[in-house]
Protein backbone atom coordinates (compact mmCIF):
# COMPACT_ATOMS: atom_id res chain seq x y z
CA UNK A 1 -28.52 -6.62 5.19
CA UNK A 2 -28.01 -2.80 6.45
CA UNK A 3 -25.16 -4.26 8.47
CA UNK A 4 -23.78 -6.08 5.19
CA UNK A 5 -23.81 -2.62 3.53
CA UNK A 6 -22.92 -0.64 6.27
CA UNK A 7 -19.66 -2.76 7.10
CA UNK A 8 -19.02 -2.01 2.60
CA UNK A 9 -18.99 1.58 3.51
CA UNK A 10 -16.45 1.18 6.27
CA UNK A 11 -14.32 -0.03 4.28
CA UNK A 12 -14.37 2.02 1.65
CA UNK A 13 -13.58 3.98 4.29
CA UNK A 14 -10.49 2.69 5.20
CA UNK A 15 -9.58 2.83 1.09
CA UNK A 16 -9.77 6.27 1.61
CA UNK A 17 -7.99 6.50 4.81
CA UNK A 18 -5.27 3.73 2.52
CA UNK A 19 -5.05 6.77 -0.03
CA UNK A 20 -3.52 9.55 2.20
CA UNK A 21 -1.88 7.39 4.32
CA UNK A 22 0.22 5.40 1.74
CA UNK A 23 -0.24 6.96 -1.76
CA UNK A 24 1.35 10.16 -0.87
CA UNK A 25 4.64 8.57 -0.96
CA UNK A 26 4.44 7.29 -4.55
CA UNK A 27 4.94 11.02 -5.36
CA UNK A 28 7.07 12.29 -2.87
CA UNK A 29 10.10 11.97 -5.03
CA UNK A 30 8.86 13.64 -7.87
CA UNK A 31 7.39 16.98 -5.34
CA UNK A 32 10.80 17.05 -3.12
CA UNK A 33 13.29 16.82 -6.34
CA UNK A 34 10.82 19.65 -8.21
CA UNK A 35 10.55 17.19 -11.02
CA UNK A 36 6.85 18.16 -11.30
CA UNK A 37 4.57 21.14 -9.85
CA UNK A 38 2.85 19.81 -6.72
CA UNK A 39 -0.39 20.74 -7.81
CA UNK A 40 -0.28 18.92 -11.51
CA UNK A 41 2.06 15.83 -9.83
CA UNK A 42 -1.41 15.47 -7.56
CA UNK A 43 -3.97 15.52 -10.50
CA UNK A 44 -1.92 13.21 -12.97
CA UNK A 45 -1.37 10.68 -9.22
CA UNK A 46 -5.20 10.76 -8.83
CA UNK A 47 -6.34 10.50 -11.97
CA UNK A 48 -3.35 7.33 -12.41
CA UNK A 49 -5.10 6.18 -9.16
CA UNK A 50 -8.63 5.98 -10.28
CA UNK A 51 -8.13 4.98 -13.88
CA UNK A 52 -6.24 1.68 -12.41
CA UNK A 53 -8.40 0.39 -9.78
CA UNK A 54 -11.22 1.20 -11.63
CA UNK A 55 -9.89 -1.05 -15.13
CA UNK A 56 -6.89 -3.16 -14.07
CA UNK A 57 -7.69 -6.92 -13.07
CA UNK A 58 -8.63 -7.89 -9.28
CA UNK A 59 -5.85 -10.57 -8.88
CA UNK A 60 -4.66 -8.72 -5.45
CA UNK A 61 -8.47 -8.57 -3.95
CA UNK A 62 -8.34 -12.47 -4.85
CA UNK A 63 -5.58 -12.97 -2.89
CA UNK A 64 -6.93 -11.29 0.03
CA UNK A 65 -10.10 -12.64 -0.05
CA UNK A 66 -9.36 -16.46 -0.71
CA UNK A 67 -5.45 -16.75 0.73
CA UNK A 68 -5.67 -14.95 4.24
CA UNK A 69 -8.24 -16.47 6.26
CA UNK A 70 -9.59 -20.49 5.99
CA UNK A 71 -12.73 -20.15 4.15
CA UNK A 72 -14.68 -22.47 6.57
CA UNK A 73 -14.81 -20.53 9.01
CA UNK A 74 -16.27 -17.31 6.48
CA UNK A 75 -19.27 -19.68 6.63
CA UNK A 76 -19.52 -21.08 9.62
CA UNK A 77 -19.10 -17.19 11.93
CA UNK A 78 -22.74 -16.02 10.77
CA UNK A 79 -23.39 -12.52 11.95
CA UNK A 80 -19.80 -12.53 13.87
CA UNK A 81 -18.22 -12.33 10.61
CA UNK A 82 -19.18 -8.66 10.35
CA UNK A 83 -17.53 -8.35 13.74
CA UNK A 84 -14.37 -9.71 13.71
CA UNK A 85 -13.73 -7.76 10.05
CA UNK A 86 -15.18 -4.56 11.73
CA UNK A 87 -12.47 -5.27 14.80
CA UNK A 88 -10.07 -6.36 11.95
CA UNK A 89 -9.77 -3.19 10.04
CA UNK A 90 -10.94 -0.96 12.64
CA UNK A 91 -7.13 -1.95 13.89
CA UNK A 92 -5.60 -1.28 10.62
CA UNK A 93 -7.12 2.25 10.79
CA UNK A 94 -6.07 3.32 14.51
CA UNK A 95 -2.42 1.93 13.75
CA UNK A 96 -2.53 4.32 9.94
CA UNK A 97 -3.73 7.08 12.01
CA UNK A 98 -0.97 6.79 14.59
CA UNK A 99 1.39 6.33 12.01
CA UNK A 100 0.17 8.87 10.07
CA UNK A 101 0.02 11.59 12.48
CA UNK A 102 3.58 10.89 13.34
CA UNK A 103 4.47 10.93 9.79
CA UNK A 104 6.24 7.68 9.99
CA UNK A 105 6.17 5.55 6.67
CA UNK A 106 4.27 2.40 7.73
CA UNK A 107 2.75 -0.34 5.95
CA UNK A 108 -1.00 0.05 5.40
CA UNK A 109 -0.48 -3.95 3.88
CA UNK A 110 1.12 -5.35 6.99
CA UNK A 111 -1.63 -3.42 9.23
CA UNK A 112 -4.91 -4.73 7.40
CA UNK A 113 -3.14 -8.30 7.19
CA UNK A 114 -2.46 -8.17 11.40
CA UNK A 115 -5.92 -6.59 11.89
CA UNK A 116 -7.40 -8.94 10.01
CA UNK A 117 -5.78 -12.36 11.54
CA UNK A 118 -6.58 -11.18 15.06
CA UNK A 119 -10.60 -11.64 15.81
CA UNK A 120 -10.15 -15.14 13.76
CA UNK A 121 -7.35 -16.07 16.11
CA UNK A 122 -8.91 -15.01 18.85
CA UNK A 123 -11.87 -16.71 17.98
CA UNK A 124 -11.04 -19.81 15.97
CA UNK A 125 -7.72 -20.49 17.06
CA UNK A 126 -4.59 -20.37 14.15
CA UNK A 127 -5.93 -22.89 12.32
CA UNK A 128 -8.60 -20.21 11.10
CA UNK A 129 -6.25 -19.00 9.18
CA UNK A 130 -4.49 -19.87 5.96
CA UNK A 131 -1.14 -19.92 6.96
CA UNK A 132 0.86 -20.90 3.82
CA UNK A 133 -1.62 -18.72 1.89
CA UNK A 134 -0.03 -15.93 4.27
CA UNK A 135 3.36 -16.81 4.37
CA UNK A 136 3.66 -17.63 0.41
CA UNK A 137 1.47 -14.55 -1.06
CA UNK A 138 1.34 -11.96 1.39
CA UNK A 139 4.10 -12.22 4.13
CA UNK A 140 7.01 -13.16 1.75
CA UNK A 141 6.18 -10.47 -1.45
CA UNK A 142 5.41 -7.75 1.62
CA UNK A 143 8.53 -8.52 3.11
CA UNK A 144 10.87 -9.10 0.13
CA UNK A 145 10.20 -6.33 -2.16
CA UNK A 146 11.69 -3.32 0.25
CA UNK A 147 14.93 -6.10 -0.05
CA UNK A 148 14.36 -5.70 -4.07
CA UNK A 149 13.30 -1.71 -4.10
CA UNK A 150 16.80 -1.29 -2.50
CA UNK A 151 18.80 -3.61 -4.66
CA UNK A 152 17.25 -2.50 -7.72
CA UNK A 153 17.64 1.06 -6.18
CA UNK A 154 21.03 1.01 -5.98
CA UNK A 155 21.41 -1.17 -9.85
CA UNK A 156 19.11 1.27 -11.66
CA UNK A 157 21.32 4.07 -9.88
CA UNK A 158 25.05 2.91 -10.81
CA UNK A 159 23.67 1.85 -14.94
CA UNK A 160 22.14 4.98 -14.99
CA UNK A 161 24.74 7.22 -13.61
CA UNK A 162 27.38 5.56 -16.14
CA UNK A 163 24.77 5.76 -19.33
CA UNK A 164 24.39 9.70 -18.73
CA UNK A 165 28.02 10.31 -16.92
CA UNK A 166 28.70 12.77 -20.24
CA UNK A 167 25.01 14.17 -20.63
CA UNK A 168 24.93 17.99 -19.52
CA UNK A 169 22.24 19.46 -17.07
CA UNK A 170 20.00 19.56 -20.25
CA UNK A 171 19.22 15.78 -19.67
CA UNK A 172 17.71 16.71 -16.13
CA UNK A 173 14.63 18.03 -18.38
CA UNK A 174 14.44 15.46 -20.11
CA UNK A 175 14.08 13.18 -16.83
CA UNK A 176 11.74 15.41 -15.44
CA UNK A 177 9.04 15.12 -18.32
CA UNK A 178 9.55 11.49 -18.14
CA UNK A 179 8.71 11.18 -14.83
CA UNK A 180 5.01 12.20 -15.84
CA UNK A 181 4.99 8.63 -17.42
CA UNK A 182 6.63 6.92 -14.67
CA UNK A 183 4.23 8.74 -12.52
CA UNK A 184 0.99 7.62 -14.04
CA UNK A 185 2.35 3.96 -14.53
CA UNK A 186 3.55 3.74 -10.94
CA UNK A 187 0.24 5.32 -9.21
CA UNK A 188 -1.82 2.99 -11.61
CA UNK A 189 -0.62 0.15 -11.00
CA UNK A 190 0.21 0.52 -6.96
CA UNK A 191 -3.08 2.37 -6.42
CA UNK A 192 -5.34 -0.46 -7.77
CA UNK A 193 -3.14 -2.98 -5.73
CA UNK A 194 -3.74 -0.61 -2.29
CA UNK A 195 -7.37 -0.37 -3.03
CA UNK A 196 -7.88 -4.37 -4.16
CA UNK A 197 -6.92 -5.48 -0.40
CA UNK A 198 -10.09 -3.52 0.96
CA UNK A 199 -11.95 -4.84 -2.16
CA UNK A 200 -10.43 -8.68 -1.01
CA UNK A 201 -12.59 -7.94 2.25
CA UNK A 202 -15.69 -7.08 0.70
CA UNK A 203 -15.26 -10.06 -1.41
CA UNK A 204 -14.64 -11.97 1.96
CA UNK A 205 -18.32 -10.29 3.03
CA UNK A 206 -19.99 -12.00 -0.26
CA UNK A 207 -18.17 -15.06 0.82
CA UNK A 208 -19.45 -15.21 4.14
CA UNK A 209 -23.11 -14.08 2.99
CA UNK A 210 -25.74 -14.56 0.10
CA UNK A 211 -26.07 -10.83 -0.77
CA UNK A 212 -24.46 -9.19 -3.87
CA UNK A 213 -22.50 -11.52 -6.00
CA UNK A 214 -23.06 -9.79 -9.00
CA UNK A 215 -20.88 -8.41 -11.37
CA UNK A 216 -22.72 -5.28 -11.77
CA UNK A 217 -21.98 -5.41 -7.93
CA UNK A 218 -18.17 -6.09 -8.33
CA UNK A 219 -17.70 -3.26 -10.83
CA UNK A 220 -19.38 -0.66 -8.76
CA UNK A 221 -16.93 -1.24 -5.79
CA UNK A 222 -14.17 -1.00 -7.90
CA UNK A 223 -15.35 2.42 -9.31
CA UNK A 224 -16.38 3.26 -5.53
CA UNK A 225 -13.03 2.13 -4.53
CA UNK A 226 -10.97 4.30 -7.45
CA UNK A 227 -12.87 7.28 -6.10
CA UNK A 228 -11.65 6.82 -2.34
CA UNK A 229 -8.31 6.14 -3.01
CA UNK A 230 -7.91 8.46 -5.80
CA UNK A 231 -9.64 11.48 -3.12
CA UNK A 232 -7.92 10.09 -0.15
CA UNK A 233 -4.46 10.68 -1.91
CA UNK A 234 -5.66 14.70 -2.90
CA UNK A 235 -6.90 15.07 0.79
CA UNK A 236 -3.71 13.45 2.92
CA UNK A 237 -0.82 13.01 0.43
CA UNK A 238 1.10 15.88 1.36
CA UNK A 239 2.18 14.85 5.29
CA UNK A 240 4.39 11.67 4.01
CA UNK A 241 6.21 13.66 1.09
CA UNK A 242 9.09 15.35 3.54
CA UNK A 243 9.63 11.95 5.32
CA UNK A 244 10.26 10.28 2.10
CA UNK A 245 11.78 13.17 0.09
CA UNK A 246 13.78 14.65 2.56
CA UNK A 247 14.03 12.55 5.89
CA UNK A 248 16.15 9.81 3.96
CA UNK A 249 17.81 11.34 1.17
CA UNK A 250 17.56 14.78 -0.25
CA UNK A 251 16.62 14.30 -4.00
CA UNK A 252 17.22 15.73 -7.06
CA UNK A 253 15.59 14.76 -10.08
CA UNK A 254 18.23 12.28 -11.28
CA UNK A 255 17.38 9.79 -8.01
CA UNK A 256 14.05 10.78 -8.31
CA UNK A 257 13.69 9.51 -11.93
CA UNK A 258 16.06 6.36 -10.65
CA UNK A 259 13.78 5.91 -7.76
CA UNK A 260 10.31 5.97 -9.77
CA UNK A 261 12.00 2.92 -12.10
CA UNK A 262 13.32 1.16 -9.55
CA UNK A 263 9.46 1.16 -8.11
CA UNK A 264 7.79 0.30 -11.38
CA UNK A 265 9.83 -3.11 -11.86
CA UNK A 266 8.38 -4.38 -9.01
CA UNK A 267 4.65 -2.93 -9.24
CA UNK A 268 5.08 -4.50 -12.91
CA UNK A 269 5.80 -8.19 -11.26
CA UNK A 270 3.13 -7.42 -8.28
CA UNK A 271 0.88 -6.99 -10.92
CA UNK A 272 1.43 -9.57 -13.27
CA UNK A 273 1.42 -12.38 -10.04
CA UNK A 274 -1.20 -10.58 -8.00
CA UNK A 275 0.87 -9.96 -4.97
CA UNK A 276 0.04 -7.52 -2.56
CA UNK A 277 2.83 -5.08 -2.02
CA UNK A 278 3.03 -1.94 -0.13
CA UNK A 279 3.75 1.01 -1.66
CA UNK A 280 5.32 2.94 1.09
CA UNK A 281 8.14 -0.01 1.04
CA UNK A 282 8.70 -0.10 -2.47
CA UNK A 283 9.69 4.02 -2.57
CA UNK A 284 11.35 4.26 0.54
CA UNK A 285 13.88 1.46 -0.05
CA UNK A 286 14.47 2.38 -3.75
CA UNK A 287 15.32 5.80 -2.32
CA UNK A 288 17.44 4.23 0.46
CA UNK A 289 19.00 1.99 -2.47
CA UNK A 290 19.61 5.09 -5.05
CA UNK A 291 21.29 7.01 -1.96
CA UNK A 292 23.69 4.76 -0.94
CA UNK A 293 24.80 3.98 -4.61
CA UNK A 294 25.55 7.62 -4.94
CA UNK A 295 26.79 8.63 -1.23
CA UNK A 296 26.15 6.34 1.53
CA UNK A 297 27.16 9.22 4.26
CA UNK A 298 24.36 11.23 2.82
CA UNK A 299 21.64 8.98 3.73
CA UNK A 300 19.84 9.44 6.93
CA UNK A 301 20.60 6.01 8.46
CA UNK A 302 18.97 6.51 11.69
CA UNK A 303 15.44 7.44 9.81
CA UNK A 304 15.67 4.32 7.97
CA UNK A 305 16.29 2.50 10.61
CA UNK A 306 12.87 3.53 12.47
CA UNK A 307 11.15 3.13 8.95
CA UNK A 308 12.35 -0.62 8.64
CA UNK A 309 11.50 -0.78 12.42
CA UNK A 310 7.87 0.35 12.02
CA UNK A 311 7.68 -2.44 9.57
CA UNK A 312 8.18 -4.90 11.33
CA UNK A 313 5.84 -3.89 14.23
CA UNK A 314 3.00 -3.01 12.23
CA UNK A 315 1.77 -6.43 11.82
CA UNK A 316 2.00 -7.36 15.63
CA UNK A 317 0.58 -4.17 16.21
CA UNK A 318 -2.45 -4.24 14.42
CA UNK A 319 -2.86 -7.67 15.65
CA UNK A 320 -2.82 -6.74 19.25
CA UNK A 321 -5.05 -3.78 18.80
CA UNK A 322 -7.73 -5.16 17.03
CA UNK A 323 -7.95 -8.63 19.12
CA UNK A 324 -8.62 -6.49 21.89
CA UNK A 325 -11.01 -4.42 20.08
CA UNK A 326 -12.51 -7.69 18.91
CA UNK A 327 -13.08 -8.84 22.74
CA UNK A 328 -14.09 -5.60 23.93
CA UNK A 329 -16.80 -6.09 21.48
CA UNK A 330 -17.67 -9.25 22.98
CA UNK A 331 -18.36 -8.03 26.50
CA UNK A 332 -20.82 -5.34 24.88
């Protein structure tokens, strides 16, 4: 039972570590542009943070929990369970931090799902798995919606720039108090889906165990889980704000307001399906898609490029690191 509780607190760990690792870049926009004061951009992202993954549905955690990994084997791996999750997200972590420290936009989504995989594999073979669970809910949505930020990006961009083509500087104002709104609604609804995927795991822990199924139980990790990811965004934010305001396109507060819609349609539709999306993609690409609406040459090409390339490693990444963390573990 300690170990049960112990393994809870890791990952509420890595929630936090999820909070200044990803959530930073929900506001970088709004900071780099000078839409909002750092200081109250951070308190009304925090507050949005908490007040979603502590009240909005757990759709996301129940797609982590039941969709990833073949439920059998939950049952079947005893006290090993606790090890191969451990191994799991003890990869996710060491490929944030690396990520992190380089200040290179990464997937904390993609990292948790490769960490994750890798023990079972390793263990159970591929079949220990849930592969079309993967591919359908987590791979596809994780994959597709930088393709939407970007399209919608660059849609949002041109119907906006032709609605307010004859509005004077005035209307920048005006876009900069809305982005308060589009703030809040956009770290609501992102930070409860970052913070559901650690909740999915300790879900998969009452799976794979008799302790704690009760709802008293379930509502306390989500308030648990609003606080880390609400204080892990206050603590890290700050590093991943000049990659994403500055590294790909220098905003202003017209592609910053563009670029905080362009996010919210697809958090909207995350949330509505519960699909786990990553909120570092959604930004970035509706930055990259706002950009090269307005001037192509502008945007930083070769950044992007790395971004979309980290992307796509992250997942065989964290794979590889934890699998061998997993059978290091096994020698001990």
């Amino acid at each position: 039972m300690n170990l049960h509780y112990a393994l809870i607190a890791f990952i509420l760990l890595y929630i936090f570590i999820t909070g200044f690792h990803d959530e930073g870049n929900l506001i970088a926009t709004i900071i780099s542009s000078r839409s909002i004061g750092i200081r109250s951009a951070f308190i009304t992202a925090s507050l949005a943070q908490f007040i979603g993954t502590a009240t909005l549905s757990t759709t996301v955690a129940s797609t982590i929990s039941k969709d990833v990994l073949n439920l059998k084997y939950l049952t079947i791996a005893g006290n090993d369970l606790y090890i191969m999750i451990f191994t799991g997200l003890l990869g996710a972590v060491v490929w944030n931090l690396i990520t992190w420290y380089i200040g290179m936009p990464s997937s904390s989504s993609h990292a948790l799902v490769g960490g994750m995989i890798g023990p079972f594999i390793i263990k159970y073979g591929i079949y220990s798995i849930n592969i079309y669970g993967i591919l359908l809910k987590v791979i596809i949505p994780l994959f597709l919606s930088p393709v939407f930020g970007f399209l919608i990006g660059y849609l949002v961009m041109y119907f906006t720039s032709r609605i307010l083509r004859s509005a004077g500087v005035k209307v920048n104002t005006v876009l900069k108090k809305l982005q308060y709104l589009t703030l809040f609604i956009l770290n609501a609804g992102q930070g409860a889906n970052d913070a559901q995927k650690g909740m999915g795991l300790i879900y998969i822990l009452t799976i794979g165990s008799s302790l704690s199924r009760s709802s008293e139980f379930h509502n306390m990790i989500k308030v648990l889980s609003a606080f880390m990811i609400s204080f892990g965004l206050l603590f890290g934010g700050l590093r991943m704000i000049k990659s994403v305001g500055t590294r790909i396109y220098r905003v202003k507060p017209f592609h910053s307001f563009n670029a905080q819609i362009s996010s919210l349609f697809i958090v909207i539709t995350a949330a509505v399906f519960g699909l786990p999306t990553s909120g570092t993609q959604i930004i970035n690409s509706s930055v990259l898609g706002v950009g090269a609406k307005e001037r192509p040459t502008a945007v930083r090409w070769q950044f992007a490029r790395s971004m979309f390339a980290s992307w796509i490693i992250t997942i065989p990444a964290s794979f590889a690191i934890s699998s061998i963390l997993f059978l290091i573990s096994k020698t001990i």
